[in-house]
Protein backbone atom coordinates (compact mmCIF):
# COMPACT_ATOMS: atom_id res chain seq x y z
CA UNK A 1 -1.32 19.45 -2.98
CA UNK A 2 1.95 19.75 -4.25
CA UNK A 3 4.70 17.25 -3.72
CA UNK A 4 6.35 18.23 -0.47
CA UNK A 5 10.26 18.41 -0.76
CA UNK A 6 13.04 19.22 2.17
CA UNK A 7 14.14 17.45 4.98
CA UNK A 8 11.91 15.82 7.70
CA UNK A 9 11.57 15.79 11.49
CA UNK A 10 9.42 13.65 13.02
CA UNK A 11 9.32 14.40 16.22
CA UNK A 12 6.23 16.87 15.81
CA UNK A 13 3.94 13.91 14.39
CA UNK A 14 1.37 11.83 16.44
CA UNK A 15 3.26 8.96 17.41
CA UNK A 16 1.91 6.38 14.75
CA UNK A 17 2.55 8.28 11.86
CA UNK A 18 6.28 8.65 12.64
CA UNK A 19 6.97 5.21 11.53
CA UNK A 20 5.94 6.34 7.97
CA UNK A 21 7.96 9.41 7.92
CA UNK A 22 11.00 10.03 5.53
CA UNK A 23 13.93 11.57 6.54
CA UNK A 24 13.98 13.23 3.55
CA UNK A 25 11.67 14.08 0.00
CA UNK A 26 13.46 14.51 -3.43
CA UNK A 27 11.16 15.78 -6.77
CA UNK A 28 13.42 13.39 -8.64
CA UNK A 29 15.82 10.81 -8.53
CA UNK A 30 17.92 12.46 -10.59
CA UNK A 31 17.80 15.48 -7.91
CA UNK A 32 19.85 13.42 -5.07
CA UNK A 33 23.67 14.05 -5.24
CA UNK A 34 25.20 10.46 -4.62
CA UNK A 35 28.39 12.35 -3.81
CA UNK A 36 26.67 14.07 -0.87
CA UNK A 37 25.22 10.62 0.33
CA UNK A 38 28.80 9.29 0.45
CA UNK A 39 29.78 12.48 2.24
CA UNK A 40 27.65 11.57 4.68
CA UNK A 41 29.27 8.37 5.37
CA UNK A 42 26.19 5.82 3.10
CA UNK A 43 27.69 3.16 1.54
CA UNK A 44 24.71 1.34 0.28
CA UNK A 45 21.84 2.33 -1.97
CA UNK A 46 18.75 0.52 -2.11
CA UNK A 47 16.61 1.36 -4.11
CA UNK A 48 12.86 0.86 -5.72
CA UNK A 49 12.46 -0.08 -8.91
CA UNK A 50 9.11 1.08 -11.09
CA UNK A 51 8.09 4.78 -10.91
CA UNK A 52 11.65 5.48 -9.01
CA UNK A 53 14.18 4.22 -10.74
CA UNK A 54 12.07 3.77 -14.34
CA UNK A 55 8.58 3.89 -15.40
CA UNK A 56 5.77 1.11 -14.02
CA UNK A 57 6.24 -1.47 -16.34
CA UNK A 58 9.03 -0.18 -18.81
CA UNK A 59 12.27 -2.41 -19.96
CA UNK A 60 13.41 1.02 -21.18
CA UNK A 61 15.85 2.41 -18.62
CA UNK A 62 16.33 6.54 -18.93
CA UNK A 63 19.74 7.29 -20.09
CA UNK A 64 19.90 9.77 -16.69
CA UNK A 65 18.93 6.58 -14.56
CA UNK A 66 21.74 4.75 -16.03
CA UNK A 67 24.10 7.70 -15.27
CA UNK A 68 23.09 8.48 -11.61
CA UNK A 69 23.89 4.60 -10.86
CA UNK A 70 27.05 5.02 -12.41
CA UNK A 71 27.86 8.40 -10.25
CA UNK A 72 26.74 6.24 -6.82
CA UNK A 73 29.39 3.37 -7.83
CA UNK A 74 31.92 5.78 -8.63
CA UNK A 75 31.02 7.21 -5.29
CA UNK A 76 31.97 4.31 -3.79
CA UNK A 77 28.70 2.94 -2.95
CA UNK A 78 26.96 -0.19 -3.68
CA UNK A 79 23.81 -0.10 -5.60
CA UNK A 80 20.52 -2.58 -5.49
CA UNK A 81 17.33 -2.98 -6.06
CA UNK A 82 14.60 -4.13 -3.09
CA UNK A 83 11.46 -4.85 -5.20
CA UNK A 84 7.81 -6.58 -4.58
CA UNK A 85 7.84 -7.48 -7.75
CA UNK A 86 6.34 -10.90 -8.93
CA UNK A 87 7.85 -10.47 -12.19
CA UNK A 88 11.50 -11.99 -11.59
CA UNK A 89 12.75 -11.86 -15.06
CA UNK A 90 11.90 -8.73 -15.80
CA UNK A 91 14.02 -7.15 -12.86
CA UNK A 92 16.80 -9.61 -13.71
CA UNK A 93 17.17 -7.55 -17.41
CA UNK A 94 17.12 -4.16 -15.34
CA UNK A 95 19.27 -5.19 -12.65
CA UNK A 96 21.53 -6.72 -14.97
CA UNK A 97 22.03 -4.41 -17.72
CA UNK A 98 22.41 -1.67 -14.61
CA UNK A 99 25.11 -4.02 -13.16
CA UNK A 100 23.91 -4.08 -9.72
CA UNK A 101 21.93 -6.86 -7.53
CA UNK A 102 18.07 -7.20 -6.75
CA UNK A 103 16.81 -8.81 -3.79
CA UNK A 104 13.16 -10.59 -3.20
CA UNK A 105 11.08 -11.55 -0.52
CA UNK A 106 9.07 -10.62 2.15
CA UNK A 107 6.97 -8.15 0.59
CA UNK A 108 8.08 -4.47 1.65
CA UNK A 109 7.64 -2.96 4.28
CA UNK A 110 8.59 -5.79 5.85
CA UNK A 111 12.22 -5.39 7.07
CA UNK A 112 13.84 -9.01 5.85
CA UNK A 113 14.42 -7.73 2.54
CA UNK A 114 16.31 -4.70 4.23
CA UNK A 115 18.22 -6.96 6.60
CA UNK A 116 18.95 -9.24 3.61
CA UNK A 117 20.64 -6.23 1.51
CA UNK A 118 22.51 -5.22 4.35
CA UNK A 119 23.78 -8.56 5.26
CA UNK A 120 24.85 -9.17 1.91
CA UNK A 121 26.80 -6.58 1.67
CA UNK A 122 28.15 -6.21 4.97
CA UNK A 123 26.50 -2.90 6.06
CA UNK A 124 25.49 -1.27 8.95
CA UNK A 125 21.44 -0.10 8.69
CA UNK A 126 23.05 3.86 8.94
CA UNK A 127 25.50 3.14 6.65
CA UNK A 128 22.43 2.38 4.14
CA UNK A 129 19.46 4.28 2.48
CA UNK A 130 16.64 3.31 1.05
CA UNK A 131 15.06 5.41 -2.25
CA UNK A 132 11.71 4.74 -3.40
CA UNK A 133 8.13 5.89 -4.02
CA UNK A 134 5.95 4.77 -1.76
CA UNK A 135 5.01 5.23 1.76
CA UNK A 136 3.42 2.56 3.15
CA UNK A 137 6.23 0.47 1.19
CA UNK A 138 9.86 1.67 0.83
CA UNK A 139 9.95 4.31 3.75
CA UNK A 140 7.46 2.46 6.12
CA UNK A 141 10.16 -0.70 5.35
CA UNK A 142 13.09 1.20 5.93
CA UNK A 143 12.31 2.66 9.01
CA UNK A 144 11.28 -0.20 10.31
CA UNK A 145 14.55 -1.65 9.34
CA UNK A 146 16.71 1.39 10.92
CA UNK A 147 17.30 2.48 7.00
CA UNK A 148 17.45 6.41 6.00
CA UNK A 149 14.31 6.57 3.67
CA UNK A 150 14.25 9.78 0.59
CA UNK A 151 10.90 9.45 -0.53
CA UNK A 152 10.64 10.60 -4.49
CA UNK A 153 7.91 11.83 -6.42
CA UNK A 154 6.63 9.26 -8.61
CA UNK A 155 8.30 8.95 -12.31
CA UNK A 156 4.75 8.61 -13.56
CA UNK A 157 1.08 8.83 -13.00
CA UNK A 158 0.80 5.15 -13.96
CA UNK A 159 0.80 2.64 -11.41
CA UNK A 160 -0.31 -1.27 -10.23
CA UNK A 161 -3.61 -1.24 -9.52
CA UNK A 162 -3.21 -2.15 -6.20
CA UNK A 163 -0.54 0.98 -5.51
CA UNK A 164 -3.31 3.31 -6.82
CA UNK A 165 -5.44 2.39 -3.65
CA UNK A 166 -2.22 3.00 -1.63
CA UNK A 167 -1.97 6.26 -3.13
CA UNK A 168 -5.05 7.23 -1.86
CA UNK A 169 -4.00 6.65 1.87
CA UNK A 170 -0.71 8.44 0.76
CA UNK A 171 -3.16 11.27 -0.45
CA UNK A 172 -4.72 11.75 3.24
CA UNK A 173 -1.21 11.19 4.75
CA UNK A 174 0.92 14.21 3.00
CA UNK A 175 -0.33 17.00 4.73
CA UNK A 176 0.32 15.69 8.17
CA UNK A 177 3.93 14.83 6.76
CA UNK A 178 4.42 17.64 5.14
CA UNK A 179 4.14 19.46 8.56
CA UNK A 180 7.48 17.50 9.70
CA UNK A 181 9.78 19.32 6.92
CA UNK A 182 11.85 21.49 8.43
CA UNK A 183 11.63 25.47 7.45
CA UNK A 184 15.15 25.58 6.26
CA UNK A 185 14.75 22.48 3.70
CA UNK A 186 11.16 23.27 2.60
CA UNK A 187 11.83 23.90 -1.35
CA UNK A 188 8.06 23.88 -2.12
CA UNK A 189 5.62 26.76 -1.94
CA UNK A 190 3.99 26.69 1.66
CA UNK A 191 0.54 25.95 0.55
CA UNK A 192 -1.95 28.25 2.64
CA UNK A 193 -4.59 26.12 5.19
CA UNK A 194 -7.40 27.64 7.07
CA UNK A 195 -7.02 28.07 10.58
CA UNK A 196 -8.84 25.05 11.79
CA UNK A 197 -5.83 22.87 10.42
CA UNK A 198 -3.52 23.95 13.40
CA UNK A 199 -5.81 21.82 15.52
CA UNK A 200 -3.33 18.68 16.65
CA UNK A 201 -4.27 16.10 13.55
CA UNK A 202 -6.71 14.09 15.85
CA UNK A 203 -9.26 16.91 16.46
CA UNK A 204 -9.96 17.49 13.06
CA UNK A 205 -13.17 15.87 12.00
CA UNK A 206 -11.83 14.20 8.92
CA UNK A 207 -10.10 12.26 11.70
CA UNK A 208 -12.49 11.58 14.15
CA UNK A 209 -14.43 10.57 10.81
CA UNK A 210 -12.17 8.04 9.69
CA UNK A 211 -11.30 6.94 12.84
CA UNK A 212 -14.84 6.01 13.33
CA UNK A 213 -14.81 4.48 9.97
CA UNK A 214 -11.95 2.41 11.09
CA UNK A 215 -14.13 0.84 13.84
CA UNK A 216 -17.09 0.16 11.51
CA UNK A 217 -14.60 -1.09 9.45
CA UNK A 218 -12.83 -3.62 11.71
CA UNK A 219 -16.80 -4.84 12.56
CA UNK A 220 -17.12 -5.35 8.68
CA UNK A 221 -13.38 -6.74 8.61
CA UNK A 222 -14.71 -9.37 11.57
CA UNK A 223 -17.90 -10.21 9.64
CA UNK A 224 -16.18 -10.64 6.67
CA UNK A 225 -13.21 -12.54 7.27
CA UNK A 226 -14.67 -14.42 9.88
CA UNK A 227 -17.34 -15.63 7.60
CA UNK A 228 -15.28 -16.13 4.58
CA UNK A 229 -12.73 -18.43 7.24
CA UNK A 230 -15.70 -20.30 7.98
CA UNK A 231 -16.91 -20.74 4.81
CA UNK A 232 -13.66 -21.37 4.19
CA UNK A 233 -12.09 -23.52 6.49
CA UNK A 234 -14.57 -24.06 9.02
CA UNK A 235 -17.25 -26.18 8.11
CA UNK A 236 -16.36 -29.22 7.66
CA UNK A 237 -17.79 -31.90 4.51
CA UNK A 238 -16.91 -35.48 5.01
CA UNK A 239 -14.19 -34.52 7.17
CA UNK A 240 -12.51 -31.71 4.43
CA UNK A 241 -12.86 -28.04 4.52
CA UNK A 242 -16.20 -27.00 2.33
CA UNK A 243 -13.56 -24.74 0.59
CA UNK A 244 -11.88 -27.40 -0.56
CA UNK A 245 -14.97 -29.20 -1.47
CA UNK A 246 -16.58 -26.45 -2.95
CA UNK A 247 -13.55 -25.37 -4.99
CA UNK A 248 -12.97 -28.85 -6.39
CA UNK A 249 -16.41 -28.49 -8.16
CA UNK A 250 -16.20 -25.35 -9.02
CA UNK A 251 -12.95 -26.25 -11.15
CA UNK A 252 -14.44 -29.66 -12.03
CA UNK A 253 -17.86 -28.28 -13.08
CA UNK A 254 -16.33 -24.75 -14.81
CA UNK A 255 -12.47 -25.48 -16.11
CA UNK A 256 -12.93 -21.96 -17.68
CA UNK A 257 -13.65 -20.30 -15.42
CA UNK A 258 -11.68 -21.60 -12.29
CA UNK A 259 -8.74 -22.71 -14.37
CA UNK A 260 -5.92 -20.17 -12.69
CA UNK A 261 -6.73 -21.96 -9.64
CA UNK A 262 -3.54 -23.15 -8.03
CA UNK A 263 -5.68 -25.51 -5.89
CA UNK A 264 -9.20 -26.26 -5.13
CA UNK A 265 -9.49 -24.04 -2.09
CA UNK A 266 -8.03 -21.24 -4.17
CA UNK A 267 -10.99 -21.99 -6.57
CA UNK A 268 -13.48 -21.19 -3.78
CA UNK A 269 -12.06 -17.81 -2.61
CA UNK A 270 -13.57 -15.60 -5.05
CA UNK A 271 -17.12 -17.07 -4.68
CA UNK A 272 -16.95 -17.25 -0.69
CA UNK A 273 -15.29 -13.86 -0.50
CA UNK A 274 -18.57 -12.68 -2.41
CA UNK A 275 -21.08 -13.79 0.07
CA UNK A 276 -18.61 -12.71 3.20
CA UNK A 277 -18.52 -9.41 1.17
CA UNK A 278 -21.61 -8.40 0.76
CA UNK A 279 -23.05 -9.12 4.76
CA UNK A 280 -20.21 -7.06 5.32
CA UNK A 281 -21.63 -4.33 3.29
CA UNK A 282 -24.84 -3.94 5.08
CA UNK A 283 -23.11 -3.42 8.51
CA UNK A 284 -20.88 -0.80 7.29
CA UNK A 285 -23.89 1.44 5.25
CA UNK A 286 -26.01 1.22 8.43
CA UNK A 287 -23.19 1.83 11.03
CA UNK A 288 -21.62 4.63 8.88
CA UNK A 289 -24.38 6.43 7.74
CA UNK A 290 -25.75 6.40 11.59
CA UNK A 291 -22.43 7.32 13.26
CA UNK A 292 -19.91 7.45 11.53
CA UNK A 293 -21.38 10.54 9.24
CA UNK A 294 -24.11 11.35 11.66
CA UNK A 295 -27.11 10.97 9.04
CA UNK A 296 -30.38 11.32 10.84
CA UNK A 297 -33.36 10.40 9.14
CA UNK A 298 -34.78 8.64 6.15
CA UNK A 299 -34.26 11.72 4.24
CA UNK A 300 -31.80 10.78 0.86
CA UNK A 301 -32.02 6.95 2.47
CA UNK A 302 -32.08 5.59 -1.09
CA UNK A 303 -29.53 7.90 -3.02
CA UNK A 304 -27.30 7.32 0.09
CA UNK A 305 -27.73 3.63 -0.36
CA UNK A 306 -27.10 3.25 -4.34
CA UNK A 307 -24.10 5.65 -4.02
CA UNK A 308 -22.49 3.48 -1.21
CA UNK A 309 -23.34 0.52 -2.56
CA UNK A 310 -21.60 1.43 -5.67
CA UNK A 311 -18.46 2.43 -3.84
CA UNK A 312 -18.99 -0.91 -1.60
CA UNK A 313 -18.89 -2.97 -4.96
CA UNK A 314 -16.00 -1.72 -6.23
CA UNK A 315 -14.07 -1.99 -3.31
CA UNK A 316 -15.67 -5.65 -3.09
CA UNK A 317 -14.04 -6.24 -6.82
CA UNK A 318 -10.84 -4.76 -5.79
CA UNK A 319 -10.49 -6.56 -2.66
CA UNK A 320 -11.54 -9.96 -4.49
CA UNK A 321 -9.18 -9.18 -7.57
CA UNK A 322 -6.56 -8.47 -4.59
CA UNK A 323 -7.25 -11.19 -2.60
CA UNK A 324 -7.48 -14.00 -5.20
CA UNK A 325 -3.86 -12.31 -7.10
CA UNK A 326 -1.75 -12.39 -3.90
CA UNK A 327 -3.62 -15.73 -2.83
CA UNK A 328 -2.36 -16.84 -5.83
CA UNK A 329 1.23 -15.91 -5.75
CA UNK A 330 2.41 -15.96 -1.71
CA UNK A 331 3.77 -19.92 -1.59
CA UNK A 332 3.24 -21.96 1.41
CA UNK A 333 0.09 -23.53 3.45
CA UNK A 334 -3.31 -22.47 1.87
CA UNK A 335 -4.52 -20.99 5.06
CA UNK A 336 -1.23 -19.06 5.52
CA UNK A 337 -1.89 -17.85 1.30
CA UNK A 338 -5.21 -17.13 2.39
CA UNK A 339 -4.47 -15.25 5.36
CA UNK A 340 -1.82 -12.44 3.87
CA UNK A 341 -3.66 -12.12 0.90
CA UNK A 342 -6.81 -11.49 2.95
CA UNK A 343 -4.64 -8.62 5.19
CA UNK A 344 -2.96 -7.28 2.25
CA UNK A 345 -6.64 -6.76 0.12
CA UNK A 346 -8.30 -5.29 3.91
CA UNK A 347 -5.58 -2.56 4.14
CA UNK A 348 -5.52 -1.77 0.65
CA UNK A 349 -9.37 -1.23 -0.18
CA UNK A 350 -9.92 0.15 3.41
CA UNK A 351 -8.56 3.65 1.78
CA UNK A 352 -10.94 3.69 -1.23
CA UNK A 353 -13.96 2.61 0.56
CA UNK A 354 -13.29 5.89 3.10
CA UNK A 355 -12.15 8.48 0.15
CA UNK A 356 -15.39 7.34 -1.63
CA UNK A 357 -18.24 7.24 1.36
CA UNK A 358 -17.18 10.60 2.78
CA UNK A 359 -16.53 12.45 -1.05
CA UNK A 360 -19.09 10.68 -3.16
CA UNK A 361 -21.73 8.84 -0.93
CA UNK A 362 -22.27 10.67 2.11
CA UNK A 363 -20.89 14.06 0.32
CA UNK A 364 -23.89 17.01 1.75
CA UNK A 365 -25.81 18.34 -1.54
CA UNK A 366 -24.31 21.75 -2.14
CA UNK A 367 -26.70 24.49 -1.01
């Protein structure tokens, strides 16, 4: 669907999906009058940096991002940049050559990096707005920080590959969003919807579907975290974790290989989360196919199974490329690396393995 644009109320949304609700959606940018935010009494813009305020990945900052920062300061605003980046230097050219601050920390949405902006600058949270992207990121942080959130269409189609799988749960999000934009802002086409979709969100079977899914998956989240912890962690070797054991061969026996390792139990991740993977699998194609998608029968048994197990091994990739990146990068204990990486890869790869069971695997033949 198209990109919804207009101002937001979310008082008509099911209580849990307020907290990801903008107060406003912009097609650009370049479309949001800074004078109009000062008129309304902001005096600090924070904003996102790839795919809002310049493409993913790009040192080259448009000429009309340049001049829109310049329009906020002469509003009398402050201007910065909240960003999960893991790529310091490279925001420290853009900030700098845009003359304004960056902040990093706590990944988005959690609120510290908010609070931090705000406390640095000596605002109130309603004196502040956020501008960015992403949903389950910029607004889903600033609400949860008391922030104003304008959610923007994307610069560009090309994105982290770990956005991309957000995208997807941003895909089956919109339409219940775009129902909180009020008539008089709405600057997109209504788009037309059958009459079934004025049933309240939760009585539409796509719903009730993934709902389901989400139980199946939190049985598959238990088998497979719980296993991987106690491969992990949990069974003990001469008195160390067999992760640590395990990963200090691995990188002993295979340098090549296991050579990004930050430490041994770091090693072992990967190769553990394989085995806690795939167990995991085999719950979820029995449980879904039986209940969640209501598959009776032997009948397409096999095509079912090589379908979903395709769409189980990718998201097993993903969530092991996820998993071992972030466990890789978040400082601190191994157990707490372990743990938010693990989270972060779960929510992340939850949204593709849904979008491709009920589409691809479980899709009915056409008749």
């Amino acid at each position: 669907m198209a990109f919804p644009t207009g101002a937001y109320d979310p008082a008509g949304l099911p209580g849990p999906l307020r907290r990801f609700c903008p107060s406003s959606s912009s097609g650009s940018l370049y479309e949001i009058d800074p004078e109009d935010l000062a008129r309304r009494g902001k005096r600090l813009v924070m904003l996102d940096a790839d795919n809002t305020l310049l493409p993913w990945r790009s040192m080259e900052i448009p000429d009309e991002t340049r001049g829109w920062v310049a329009r906020c300061k002469q509003a009398g605003m402050d201007v910065c940049i909240l960003s999960n980046t893991r790529h310091p230097k490279r925001l420290t050219q853009i900030a700098a050559e845009l003359g304004i601050r960056f902040f990093l920390g706590r990944f988005k949405p959690n609120p510290s990096i908010y609070y931090e902006a705000l406390k640095h600058f000596g605002r109130k949270p309603e004196e502040a707005v956020m501008i960015g992207d992403q949903i389950f990121t910029d607004m889903w942080g600033a609400n949860r920080a008391g922030v104003e959130g304008i959610w923007v269409k994307p610069s560009t189609g090309r994105d982290f590959i770990g956005t991309k799988i957000s995208r997807m749960g941003e895909r089956l999000l919109k339409p219940y969003l775009s129902r909180a934009i009020t008539m008089e802002s709405q600057t997109t086409t209504p788009i037309q919807q059958p009459p079934e979709t004025a049933k309240a969100p939760w009585e539409r079977p796509i719903v009730r579907q993934f709902m389901k899914f989400a139980v199946v998956g939190g049985s598959s989240t238990v088998i497979d975290v719980g296993l991987h912890w106690l491969l992990m962690f949990g069974i003990q070797v001469d008195g160390k974790p067999l992760g640590q054991v395990f990963g200090a061969t691995l990188i002993a026996d295979i340098p090549a290989v296991f050579q990004y390792a930050k430490d041994a139990p770091a090693a072992a991740v990967p190769v553990f989360k394989i085995v806690s993977a795939s167990i995991a699998i085999v719950n979820s194609f029995i449980w879904n196919r039986r209940w969640t998608f209501r598959i009776e029968g032997p009948e397409e048994w096999g095509r079912h199974f090589r379908k979903f197990v395709i769409v189980a091994l990718t998201g097993m990739a993903l969530n092991t490329l996820i998993t071992t990146g972030f466990n890789n990068v978040i400082p601190g204990h191994a157990l707490r690396s372990w743990g938010i990486a693990t989270a972060i890869a779960t929510v992340m790869v939850a949204f593709w393995n849904f979008a491709g069971q009920k589409f691809w695997a479980f899709r009915e033949p056409e008749r």
